[in-house]
C-alpha atoms as a PDB file:
ATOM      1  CA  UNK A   1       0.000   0.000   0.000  1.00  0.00           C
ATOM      2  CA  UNK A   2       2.827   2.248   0.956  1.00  0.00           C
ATOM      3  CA  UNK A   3       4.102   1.909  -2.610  1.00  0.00           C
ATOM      4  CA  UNK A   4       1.429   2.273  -4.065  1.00  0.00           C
ATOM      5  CA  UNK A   5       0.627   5.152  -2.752  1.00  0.00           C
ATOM      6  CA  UNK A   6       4.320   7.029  -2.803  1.00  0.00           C
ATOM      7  CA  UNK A   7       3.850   5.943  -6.456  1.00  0.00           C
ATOM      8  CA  UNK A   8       0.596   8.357  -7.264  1.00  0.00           C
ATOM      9  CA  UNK A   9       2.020  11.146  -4.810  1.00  0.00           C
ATOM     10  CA  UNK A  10       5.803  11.253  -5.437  1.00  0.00           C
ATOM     11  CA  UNK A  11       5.701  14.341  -3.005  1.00  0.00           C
ATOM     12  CA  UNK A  12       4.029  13.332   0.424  1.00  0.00           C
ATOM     13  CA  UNK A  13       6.417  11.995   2.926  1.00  0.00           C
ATOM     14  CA  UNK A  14       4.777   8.799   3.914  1.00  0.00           C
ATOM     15  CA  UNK A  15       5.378   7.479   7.835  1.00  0.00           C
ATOM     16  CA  UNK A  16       4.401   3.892   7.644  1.00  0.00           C
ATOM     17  CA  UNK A  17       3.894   2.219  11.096  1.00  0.00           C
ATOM     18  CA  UNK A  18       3.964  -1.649  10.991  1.00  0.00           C
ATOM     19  CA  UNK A  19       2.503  -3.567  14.163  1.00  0.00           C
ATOM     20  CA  UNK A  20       4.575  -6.328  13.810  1.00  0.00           C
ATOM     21  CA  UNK A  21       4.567  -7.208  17.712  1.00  0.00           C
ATOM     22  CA  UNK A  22       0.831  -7.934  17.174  1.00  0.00           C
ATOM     23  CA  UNK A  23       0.552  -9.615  13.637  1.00  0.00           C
ATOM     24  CA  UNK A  24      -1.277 -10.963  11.998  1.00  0.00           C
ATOM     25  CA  UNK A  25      -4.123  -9.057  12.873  1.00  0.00           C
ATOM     26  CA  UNK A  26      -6.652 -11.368  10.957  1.00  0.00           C
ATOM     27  CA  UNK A  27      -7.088 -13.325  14.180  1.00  0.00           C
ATOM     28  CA  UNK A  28      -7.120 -11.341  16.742  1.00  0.00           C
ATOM     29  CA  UNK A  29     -10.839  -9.289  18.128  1.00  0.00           C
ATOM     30  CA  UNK A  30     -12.249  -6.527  17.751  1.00  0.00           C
ATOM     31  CA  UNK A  31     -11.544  -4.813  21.144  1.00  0.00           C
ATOM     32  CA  UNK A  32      -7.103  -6.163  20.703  1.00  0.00           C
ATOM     33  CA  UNK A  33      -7.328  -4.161  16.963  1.00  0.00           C
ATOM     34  CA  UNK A  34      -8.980  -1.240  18.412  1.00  0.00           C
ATOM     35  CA  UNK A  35      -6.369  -1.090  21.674  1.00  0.00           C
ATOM     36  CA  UNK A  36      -3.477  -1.260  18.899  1.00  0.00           C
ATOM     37  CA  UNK A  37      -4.801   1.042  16.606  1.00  0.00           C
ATOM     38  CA  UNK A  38      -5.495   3.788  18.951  1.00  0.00           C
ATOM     39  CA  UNK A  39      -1.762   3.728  20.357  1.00  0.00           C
ATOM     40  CA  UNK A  40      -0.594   3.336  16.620  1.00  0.00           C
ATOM     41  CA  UNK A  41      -2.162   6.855  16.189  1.00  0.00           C
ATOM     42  CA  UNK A  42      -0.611   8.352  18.900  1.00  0.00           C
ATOM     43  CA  UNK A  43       2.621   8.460  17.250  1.00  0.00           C
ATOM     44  CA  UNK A  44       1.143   9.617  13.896  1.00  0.00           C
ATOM     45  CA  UNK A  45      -0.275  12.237  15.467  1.00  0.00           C
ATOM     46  CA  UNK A  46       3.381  13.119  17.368  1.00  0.00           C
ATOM     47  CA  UNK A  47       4.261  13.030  13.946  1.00  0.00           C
ATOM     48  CA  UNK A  48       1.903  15.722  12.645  1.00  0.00           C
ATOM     49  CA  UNK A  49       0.169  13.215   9.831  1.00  0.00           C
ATOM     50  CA  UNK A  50      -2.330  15.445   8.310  1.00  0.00           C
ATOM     51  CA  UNK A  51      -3.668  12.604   6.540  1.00  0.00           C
ATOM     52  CA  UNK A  52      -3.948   8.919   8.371  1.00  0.00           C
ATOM     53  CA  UNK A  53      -4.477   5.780   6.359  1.00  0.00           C
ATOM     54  CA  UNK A  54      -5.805   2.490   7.940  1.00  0.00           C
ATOM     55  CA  UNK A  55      -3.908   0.176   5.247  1.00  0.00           C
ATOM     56  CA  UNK A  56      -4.974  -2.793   6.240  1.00  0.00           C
ATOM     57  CA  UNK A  57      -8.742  -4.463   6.071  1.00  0.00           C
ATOM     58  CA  UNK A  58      -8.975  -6.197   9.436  1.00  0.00           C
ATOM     59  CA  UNK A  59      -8.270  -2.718  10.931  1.00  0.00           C
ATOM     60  CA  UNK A  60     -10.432  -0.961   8.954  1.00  0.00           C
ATOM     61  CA  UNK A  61     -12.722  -3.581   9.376  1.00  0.00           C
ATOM     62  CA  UNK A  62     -12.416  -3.248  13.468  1.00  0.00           C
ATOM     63  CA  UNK A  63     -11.779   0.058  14.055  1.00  0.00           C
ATOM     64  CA  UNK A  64     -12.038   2.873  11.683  1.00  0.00           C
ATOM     65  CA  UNK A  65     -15.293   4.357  13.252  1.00  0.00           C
ATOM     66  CA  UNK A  66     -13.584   4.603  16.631  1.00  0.00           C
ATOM     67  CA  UNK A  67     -10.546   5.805  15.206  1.00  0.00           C
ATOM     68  CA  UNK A  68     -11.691   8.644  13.277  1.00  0.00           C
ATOM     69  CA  UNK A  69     -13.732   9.598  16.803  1.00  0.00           C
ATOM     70  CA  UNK A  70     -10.204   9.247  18.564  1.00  0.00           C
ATOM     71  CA  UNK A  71      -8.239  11.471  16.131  1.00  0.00           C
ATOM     72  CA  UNK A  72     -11.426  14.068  15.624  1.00  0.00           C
ATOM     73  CA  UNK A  73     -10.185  17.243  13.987  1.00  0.00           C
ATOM     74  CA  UNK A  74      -6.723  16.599  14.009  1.00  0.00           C
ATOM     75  CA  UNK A  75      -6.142  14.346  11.229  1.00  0.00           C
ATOM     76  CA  UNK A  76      -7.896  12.915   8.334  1.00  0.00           C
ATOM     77  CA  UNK A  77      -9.162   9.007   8.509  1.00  0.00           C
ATOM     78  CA  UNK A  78      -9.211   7.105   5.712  1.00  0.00           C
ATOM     79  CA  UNK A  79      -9.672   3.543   5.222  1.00  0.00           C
ATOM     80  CA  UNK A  80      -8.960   0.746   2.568  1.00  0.00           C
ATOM     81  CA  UNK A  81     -12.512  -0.543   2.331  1.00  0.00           C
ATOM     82  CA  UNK A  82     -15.118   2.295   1.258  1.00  0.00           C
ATOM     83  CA  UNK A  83     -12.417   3.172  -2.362  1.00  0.00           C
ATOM     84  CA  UNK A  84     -13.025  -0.619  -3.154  1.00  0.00           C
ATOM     85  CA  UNK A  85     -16.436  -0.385  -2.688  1.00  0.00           C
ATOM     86  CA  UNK A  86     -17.225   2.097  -4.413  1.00  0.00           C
ATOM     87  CA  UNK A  87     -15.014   0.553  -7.313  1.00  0.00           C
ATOM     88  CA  UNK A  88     -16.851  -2.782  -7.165  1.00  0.00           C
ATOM     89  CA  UNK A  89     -20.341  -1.028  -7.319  1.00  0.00           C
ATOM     90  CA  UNK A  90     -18.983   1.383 -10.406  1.00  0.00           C
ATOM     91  CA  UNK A  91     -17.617  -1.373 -12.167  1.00  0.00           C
ATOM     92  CA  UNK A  92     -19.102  -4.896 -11.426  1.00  0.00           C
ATOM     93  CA  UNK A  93     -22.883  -3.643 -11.198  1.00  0.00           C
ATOM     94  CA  UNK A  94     -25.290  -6.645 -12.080  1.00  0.00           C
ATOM     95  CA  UNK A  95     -22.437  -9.655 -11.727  1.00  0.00           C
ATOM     96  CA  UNK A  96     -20.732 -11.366  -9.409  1.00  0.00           C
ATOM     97  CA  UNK A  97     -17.442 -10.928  -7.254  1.00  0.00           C
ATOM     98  CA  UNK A  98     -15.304 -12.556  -5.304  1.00  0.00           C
ATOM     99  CA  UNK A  99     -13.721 -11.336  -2.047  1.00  0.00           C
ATOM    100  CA  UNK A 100     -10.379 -13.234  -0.168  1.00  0.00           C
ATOM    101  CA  UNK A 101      -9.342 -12.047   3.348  1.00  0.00           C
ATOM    102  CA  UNK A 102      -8.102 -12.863   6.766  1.00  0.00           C
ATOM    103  CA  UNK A 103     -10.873 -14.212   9.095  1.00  0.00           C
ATOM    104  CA  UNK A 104     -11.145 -10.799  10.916  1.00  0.00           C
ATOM    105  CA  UNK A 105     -12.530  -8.617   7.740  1.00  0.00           C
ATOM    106  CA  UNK A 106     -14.606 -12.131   6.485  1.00  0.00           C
ATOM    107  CA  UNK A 107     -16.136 -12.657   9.319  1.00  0.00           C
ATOM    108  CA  UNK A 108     -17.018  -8.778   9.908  1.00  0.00           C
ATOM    109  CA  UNK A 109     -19.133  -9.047   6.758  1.00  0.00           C
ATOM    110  CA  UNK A 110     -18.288  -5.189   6.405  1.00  0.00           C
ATOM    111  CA  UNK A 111     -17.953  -5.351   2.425  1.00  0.00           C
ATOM    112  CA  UNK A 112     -20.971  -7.297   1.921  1.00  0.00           C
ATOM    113  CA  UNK A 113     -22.936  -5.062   4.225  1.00  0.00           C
ATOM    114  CA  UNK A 114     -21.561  -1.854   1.968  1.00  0.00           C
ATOM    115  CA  UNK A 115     -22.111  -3.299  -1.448  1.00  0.00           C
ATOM    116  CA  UNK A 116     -25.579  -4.357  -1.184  1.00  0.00           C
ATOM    117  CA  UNK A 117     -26.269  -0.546   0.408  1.00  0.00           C
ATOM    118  CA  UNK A 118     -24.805   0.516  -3.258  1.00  0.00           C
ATOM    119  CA  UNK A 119     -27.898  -1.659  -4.508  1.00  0.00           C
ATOM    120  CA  UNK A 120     -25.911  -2.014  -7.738  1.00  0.00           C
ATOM    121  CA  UNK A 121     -27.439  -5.747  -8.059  1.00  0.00           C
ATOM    122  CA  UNK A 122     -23.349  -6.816  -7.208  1.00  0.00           C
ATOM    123  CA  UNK A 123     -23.373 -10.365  -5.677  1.00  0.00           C
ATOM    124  CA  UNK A 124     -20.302 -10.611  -3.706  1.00  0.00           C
ATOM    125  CA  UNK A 125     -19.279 -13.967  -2.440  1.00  0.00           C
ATOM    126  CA  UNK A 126     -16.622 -13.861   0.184  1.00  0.00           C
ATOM    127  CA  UNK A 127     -13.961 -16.629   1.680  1.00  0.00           C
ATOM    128  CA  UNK A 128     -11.643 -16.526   4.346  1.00  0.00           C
ATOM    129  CA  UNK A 129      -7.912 -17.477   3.383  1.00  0.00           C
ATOM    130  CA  UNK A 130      -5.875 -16.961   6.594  1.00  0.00           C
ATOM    131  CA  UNK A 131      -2.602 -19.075   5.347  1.00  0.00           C
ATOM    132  CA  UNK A 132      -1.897 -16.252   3.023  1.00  0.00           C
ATOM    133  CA  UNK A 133      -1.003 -13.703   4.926  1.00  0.00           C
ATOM    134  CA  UNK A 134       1.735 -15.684   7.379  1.00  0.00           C
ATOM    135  CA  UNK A 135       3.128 -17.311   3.677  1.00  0.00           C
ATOM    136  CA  UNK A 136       3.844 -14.101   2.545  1.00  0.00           C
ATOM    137  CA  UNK A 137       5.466 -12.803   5.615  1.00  0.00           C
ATOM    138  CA  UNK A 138       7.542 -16.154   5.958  1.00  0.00           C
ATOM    139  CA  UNK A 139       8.351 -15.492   2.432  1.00  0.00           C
ATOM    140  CA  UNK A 140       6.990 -18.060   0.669  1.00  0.00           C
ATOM    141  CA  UNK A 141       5.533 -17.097  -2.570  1.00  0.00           C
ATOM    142  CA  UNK A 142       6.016 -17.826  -6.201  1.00  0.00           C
ATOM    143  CA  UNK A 143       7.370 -21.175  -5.048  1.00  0.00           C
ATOM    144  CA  UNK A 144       5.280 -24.187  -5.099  1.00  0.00           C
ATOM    145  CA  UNK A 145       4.148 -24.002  -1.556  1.00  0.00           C
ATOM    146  CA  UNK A 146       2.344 -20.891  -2.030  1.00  0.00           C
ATOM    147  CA  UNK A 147       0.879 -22.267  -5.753  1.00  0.00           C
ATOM    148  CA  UNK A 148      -0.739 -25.207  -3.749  1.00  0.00           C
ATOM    149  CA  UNK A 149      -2.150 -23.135  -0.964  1.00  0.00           C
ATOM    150  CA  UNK A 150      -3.772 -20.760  -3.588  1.00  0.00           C
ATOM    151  CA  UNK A 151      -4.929 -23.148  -5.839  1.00  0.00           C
ATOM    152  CA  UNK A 152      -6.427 -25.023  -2.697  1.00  0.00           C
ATOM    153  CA  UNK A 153      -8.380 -22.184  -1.675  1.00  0.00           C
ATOM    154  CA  UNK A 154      -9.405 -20.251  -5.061  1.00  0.00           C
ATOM    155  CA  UNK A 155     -10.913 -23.977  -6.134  1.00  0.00           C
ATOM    156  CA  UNK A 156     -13.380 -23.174  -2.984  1.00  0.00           C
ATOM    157  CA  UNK A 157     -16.990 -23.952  -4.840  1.00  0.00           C
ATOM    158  CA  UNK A 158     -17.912 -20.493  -2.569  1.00  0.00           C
ATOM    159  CA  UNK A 159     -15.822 -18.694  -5.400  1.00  0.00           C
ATOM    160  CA  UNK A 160     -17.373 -20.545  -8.784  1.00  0.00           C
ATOM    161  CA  UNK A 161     -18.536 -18.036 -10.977  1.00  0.00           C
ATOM    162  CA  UNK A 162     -17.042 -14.877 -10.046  1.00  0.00           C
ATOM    163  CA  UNK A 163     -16.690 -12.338 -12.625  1.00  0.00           C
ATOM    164  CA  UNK A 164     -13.638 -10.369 -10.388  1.00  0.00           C
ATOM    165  CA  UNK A 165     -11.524 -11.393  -7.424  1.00  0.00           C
ATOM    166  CA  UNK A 166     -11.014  -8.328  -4.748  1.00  0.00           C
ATOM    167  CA  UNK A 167      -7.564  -9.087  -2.495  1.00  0.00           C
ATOM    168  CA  UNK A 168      -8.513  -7.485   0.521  1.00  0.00           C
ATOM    169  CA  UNK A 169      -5.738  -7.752   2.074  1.00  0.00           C
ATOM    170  CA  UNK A 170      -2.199  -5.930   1.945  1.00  0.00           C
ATOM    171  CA  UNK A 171      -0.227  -8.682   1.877  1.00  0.00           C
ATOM    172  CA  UNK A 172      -1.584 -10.347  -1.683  1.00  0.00           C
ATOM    173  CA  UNK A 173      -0.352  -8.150  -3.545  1.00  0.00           C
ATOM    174  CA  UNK A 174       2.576 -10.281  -3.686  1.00  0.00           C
ATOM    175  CA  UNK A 175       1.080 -13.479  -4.628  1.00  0.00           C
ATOM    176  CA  UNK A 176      -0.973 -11.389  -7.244  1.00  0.00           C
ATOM    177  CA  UNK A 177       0.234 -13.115 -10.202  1.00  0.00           C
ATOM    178  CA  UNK A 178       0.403 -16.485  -9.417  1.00  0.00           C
ATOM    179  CA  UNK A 179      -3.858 -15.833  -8.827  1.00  0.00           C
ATOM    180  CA  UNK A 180      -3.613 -14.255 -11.988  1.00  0.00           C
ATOM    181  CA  UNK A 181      -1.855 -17.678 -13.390  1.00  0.00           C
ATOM    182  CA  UNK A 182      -4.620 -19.529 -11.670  1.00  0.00           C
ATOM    183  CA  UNK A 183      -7.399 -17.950 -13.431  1.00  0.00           C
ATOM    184  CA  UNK A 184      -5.652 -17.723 -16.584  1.00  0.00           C
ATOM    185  CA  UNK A 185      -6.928 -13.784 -17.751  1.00  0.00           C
ATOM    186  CA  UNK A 186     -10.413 -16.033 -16.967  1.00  0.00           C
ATOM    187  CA  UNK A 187     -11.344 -13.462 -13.621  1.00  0.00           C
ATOM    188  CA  UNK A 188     -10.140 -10.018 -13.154  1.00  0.00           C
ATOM    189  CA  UNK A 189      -7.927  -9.615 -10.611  1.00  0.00           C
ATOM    190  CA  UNK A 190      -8.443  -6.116  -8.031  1.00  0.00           C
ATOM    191  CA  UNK A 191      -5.245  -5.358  -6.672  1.00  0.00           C
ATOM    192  CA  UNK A 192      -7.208  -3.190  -3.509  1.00  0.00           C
ATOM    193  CA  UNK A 193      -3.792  -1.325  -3.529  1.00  0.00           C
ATOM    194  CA  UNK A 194      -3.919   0.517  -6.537  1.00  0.00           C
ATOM    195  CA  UNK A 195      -7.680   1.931  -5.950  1.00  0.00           C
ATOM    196  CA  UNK A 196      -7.144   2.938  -2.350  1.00  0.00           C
ATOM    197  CA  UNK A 197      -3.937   5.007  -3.722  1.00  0.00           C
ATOM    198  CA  UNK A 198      -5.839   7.107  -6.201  1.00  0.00           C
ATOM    199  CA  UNK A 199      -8.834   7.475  -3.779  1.00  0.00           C
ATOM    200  CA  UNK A 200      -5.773   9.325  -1.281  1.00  0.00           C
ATOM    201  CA  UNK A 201      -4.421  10.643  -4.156  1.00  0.00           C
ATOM    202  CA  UNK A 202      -8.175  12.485  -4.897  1.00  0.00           C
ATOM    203  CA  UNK A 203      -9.088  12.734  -1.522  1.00  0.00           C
ATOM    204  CA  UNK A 204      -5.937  14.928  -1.146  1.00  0.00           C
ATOM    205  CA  UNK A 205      -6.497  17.179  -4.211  1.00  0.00           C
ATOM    206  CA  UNK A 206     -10.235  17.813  -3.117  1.00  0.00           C
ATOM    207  CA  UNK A 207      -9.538  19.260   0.113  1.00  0.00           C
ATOM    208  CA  UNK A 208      -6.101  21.289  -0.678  1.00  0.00           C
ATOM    209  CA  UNK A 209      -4.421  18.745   1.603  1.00  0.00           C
ATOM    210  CA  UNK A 210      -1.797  18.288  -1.344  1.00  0.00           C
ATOM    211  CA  UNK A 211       1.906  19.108  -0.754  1.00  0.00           C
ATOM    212  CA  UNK A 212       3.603  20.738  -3.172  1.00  0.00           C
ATOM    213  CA  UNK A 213       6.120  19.810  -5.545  1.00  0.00           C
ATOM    214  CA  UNK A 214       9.651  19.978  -4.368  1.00  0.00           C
ATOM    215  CA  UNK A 215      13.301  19.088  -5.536  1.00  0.00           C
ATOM    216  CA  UNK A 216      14.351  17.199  -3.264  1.00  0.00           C
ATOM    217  CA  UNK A 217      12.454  13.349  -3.016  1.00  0.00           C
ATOM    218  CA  UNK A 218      10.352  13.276   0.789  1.00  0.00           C
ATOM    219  CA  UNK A 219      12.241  11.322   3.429  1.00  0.00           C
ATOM    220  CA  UNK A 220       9.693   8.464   4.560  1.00  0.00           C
ATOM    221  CA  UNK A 221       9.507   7.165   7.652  1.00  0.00           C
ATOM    222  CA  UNK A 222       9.220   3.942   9.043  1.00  0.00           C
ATOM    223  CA  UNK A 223       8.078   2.302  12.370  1.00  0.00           C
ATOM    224  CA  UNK A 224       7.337  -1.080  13.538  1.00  0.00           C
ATOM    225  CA  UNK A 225       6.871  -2.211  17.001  1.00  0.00           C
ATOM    226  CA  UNK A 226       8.776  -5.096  17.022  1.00  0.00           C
ATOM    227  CA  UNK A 227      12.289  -5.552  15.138  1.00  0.00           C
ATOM    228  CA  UNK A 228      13.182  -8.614  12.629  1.00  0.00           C
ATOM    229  CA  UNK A 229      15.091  -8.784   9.966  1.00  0.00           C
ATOM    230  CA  UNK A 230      12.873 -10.578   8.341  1.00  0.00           C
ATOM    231  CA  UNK A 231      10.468  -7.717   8.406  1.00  0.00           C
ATOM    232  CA  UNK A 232      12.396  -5.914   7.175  1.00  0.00           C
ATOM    233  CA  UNK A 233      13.005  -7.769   4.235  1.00  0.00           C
ATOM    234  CA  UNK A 234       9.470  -8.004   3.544  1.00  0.00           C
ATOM    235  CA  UNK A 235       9.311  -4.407   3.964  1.00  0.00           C
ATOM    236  CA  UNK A 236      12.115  -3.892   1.607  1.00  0.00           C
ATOM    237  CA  UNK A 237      10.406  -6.117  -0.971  1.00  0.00           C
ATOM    238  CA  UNK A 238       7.080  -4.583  -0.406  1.00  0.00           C
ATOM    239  CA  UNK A 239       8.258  -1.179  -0.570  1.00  0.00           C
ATOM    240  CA  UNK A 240      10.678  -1.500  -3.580  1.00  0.00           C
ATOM    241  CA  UNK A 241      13.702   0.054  -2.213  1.00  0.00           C
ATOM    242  CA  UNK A 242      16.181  -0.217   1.189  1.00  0.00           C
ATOM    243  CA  UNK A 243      14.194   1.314   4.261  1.00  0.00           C
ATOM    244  CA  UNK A 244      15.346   2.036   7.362  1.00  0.00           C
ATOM    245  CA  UNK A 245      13.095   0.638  10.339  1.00  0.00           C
ATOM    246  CA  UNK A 246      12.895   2.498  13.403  1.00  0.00           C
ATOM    247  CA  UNK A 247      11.862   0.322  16.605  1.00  0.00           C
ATOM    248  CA  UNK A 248       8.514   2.011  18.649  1.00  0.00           C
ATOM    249  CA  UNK A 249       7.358  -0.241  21.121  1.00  0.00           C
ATOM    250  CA  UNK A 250       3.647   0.067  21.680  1.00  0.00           C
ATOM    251  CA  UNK A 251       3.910  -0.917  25.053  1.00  0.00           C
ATOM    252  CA  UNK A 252       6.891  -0.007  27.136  1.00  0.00           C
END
């Protein structure tokens, strides 16, 4: 997501907090996601983010309401759910999408909820596929233990007939085209990435929030709560480029 969205908005210095004492957040409640999202924003907020981004589903999923109430007037909230909604109901009206996630934003039943308020006739047929996230962050993907975990869970009879596949989730990005491979150019493919990215990228432009264009490339930021070097290889890979990560404990 963080690449995504440096990508559309070369210009806004990004500060990218990763809860990796806590992860993955698919399976934890409600109330644990709200407790570490509310401390999470602390430091944004120390770090005068006009602008803050839930990039991830289960969070937005779990918390954004009580989030936006924490931050009130001095930030922005945004999440990663409403952009893809509103891009499912523009595009998919009348047919039938798939939806892959962790447990947490499956089971919240938050997209189906918003899509049939669009009452754009989209049938959306969701599936939980918690292995993906801890593969990615273990590193396995485009290897054959990742193409046998897909395969075993897009051949799910809850996703026959989809038109589109949404990856609600941050983490598939990176196992993007081996579901593309699956499907063979069959089922379009939403990287959730790319949508949420523009809708900043708008959002940003509509209310002036934009920062101006400037020589010298923004110095980004980056947090996690707990350190591994694994991590931080993901991050790396993620990202597209070396990043420093800076240790914040949630809890000291």
């Amino acid at each position: 997501m963080a690449r995504a969205v440096s990508r559309v908005l070369p210009h806004e210095q990004l500060v990218y907090f990763g809860d990796t004492a806590h992860l993955p957040y698919g399976d934890k409640s409600t109330a644990a996601i709200q407790a570490y999202s509310v401390k999470i924003c602390d430091l944004l907020l120390r770090r005068h983010c006009k602008v803050i981004l839930i990039a991830c589903n289960s969070a937005s999923a779990a918390a954004y309401e009580l989030v936006r109430e924490y931050v009130g007037s001095k930030a922005r909230v945004l999440n990663v759910i409403d952009p893809i909604v509103a891009h499912i109901g523009e595009t998919y009206a009348n047919r039938t999408v798939g939806l892959i996630g962790t447990k947490q934003t499956v089971n919240s039943n938050v997209y189906k909820k918003k899509v049939d308020d669009l009452d754009a006739g989209v049938e959306l047929q969701s599936l939980a596929t918690p292995l993906l996230a801890p593969m990615v962050e273990e590193g396995f993907f485009n290897n054959s233990i990742s193409e046998n975990v897909i395969r075993t869970y897009l051949s799910n009879p809850v996703l026959a007939g989809i038109e589109a596949l949404v990856l609600a989730c941050t983490h598939y990005p990176l196992i993007q085209d081996q579901i593309k491979a699956y499907y063979q150019e069959q089922v379009a493919v939403l990287d959730a990435s790319d949508v949420v990215a523009r809708h900043v990228k708008s959002y940003l432009e509509e209310n002036s929030l934009a920062a101006k264009a400037s020589p010298a490339p923004p110095r980004h930021q980056f947090y996690v709560s707990d350190f591994t070097r694994s991590f931080e290889e993901s991050t790396r890979i993620f990202f597209g480029q070396e990043v420093h990560l800076e240790h914040y404990p949630l809890w000291e």
